[in-house]
C-alpha atoms as a PDB file:
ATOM      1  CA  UNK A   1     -46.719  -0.770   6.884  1.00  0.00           C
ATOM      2  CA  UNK A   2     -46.408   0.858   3.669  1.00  0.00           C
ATOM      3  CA  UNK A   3     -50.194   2.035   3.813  1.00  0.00           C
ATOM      4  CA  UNK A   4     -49.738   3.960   7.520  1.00  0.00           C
ATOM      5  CA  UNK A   5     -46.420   5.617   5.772  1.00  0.00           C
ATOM      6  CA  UNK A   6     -48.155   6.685   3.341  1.00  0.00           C
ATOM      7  CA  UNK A   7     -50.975   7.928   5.560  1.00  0.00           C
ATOM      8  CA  UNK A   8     -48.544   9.357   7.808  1.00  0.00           C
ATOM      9  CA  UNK A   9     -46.692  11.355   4.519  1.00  0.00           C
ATOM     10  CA  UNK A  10     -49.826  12.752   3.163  1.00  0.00           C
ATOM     11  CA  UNK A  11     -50.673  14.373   6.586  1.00  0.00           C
ATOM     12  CA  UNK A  12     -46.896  15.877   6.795  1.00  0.00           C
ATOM     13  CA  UNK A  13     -47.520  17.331   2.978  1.00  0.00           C
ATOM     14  CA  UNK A  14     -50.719  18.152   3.835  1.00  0.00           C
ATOM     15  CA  UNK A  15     -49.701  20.534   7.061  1.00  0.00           C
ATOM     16  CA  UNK A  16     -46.721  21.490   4.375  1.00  0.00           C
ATOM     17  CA  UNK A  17     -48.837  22.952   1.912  1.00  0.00           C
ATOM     18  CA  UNK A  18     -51.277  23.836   3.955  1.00  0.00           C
ATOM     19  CA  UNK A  19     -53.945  22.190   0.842  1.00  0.00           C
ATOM     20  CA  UNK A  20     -55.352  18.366   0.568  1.00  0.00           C
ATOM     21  CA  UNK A  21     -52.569  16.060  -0.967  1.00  0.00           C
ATOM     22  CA  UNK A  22     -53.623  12.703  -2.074  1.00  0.00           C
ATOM     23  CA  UNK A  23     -50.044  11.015  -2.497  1.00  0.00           C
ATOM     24  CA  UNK A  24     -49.377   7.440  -4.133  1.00  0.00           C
ATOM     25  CA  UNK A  25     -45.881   6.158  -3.836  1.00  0.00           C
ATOM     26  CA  UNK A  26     -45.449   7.369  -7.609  1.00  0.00           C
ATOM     27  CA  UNK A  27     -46.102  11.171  -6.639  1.00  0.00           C
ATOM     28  CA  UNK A  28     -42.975  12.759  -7.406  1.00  0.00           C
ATOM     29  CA  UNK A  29     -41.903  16.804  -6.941  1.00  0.00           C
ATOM     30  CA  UNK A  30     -43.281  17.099 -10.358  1.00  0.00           C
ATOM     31  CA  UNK A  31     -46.727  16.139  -9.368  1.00  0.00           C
ATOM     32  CA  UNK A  32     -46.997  19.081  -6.717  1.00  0.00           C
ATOM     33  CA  UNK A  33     -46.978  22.387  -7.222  1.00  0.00           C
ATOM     34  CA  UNK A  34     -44.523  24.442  -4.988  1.00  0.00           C
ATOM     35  CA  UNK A  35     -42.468  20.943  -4.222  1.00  0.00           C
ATOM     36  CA  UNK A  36     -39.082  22.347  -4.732  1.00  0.00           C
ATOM     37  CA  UNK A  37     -35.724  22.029  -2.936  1.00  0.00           C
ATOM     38  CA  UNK A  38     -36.332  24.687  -0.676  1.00  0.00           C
ATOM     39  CA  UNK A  39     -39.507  22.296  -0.054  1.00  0.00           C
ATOM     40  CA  UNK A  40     -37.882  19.240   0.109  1.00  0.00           C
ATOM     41  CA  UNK A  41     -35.627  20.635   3.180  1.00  0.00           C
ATOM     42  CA  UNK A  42     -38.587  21.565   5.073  1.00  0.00           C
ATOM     43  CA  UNK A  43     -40.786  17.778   4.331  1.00  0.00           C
ATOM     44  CA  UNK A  44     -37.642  16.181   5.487  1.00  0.00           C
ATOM     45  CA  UNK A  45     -36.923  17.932   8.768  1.00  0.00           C
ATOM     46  CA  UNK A  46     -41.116  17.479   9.441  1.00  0.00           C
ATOM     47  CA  UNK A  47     -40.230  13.769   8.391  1.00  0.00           C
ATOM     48  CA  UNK A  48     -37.491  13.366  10.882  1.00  0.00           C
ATOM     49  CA  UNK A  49     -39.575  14.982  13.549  1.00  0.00           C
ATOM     50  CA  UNK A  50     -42.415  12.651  12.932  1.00  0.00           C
ATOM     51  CA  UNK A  51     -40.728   9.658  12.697  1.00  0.00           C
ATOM     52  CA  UNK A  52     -37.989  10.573  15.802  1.00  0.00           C
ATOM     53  CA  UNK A  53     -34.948   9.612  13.220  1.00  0.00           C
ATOM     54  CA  UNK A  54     -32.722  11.420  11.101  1.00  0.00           C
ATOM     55  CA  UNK A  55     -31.666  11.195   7.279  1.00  0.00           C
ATOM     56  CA  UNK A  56     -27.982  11.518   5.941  1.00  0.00           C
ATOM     57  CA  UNK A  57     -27.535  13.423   2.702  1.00  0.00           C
ATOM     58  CA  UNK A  58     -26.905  10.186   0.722  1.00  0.00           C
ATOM     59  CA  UNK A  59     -30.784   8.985   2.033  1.00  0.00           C
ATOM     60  CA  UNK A  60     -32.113  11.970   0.617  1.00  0.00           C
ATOM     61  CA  UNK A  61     -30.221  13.159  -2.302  1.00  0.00           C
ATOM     62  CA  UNK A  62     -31.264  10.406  -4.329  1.00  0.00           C
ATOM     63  CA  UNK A  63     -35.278  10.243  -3.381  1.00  0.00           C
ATOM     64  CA  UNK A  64     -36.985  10.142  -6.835  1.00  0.00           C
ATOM     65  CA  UNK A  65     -41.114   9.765  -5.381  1.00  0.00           C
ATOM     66  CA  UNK A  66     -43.172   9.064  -2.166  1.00  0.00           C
ATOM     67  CA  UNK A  67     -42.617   5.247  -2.689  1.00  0.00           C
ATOM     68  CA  UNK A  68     -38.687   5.840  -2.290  1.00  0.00           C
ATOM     69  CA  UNK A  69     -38.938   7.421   0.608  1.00  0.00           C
ATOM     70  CA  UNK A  70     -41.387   4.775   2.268  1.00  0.00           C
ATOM     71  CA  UNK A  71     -38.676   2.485   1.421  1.00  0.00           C
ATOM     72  CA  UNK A  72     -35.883   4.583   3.326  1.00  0.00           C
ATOM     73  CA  UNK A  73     -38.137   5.025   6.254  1.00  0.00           C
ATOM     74  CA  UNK A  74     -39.224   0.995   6.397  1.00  0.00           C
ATOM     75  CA  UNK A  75     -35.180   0.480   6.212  1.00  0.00           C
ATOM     76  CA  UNK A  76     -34.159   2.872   9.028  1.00  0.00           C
ATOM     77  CA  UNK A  77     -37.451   1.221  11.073  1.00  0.00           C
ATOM     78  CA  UNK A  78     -35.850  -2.176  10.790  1.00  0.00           C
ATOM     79  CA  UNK A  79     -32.526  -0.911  11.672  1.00  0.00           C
ATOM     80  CA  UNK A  80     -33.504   0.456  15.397  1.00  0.00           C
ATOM     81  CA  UNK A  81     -35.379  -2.783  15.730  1.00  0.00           C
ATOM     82  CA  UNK A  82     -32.087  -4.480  15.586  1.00  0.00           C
END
């Protein structure tokens, strides 16, 4: 699952920054230019939209690369399942 998240991401930062993004679940805001907060609002929101879920404050605030976010996606995946 991990590997189609990550697939899925990279096209959402892709249409983002309108440039190719190869992401690994180490890239961090520090690793692309123009990934700021203002940025980070508008990944998120295309992030919800893709994924048909929203994020609390707490899910985001603390997001430190691509790999933690996978994480919080696989999490909120499993928790509709239930």
């Amino acid at each position: 699952m991990d590997k189609n998240h990550l697939l899925n991401l990279n096209e959402i930062f892709k249409k983002y920054f309108n440039r190719k993004i190869t992401l690994k679940k180490t890239t961090s805001a520090k690793d692309i230019k123009g990934w700021d907060s203002l940025a980070q609002v508008g990944l998120i929101l295309m992030i919800e939209k893709k994924y048909k879920m929203r994020f609390s404050l707490s899910e985001t605030s603390n997001l430190k690369n691509i790999g933690d976010m996978i994480k919080v996606l696989q999490r909120k995946i499993n928790e509709k399942k239930i």
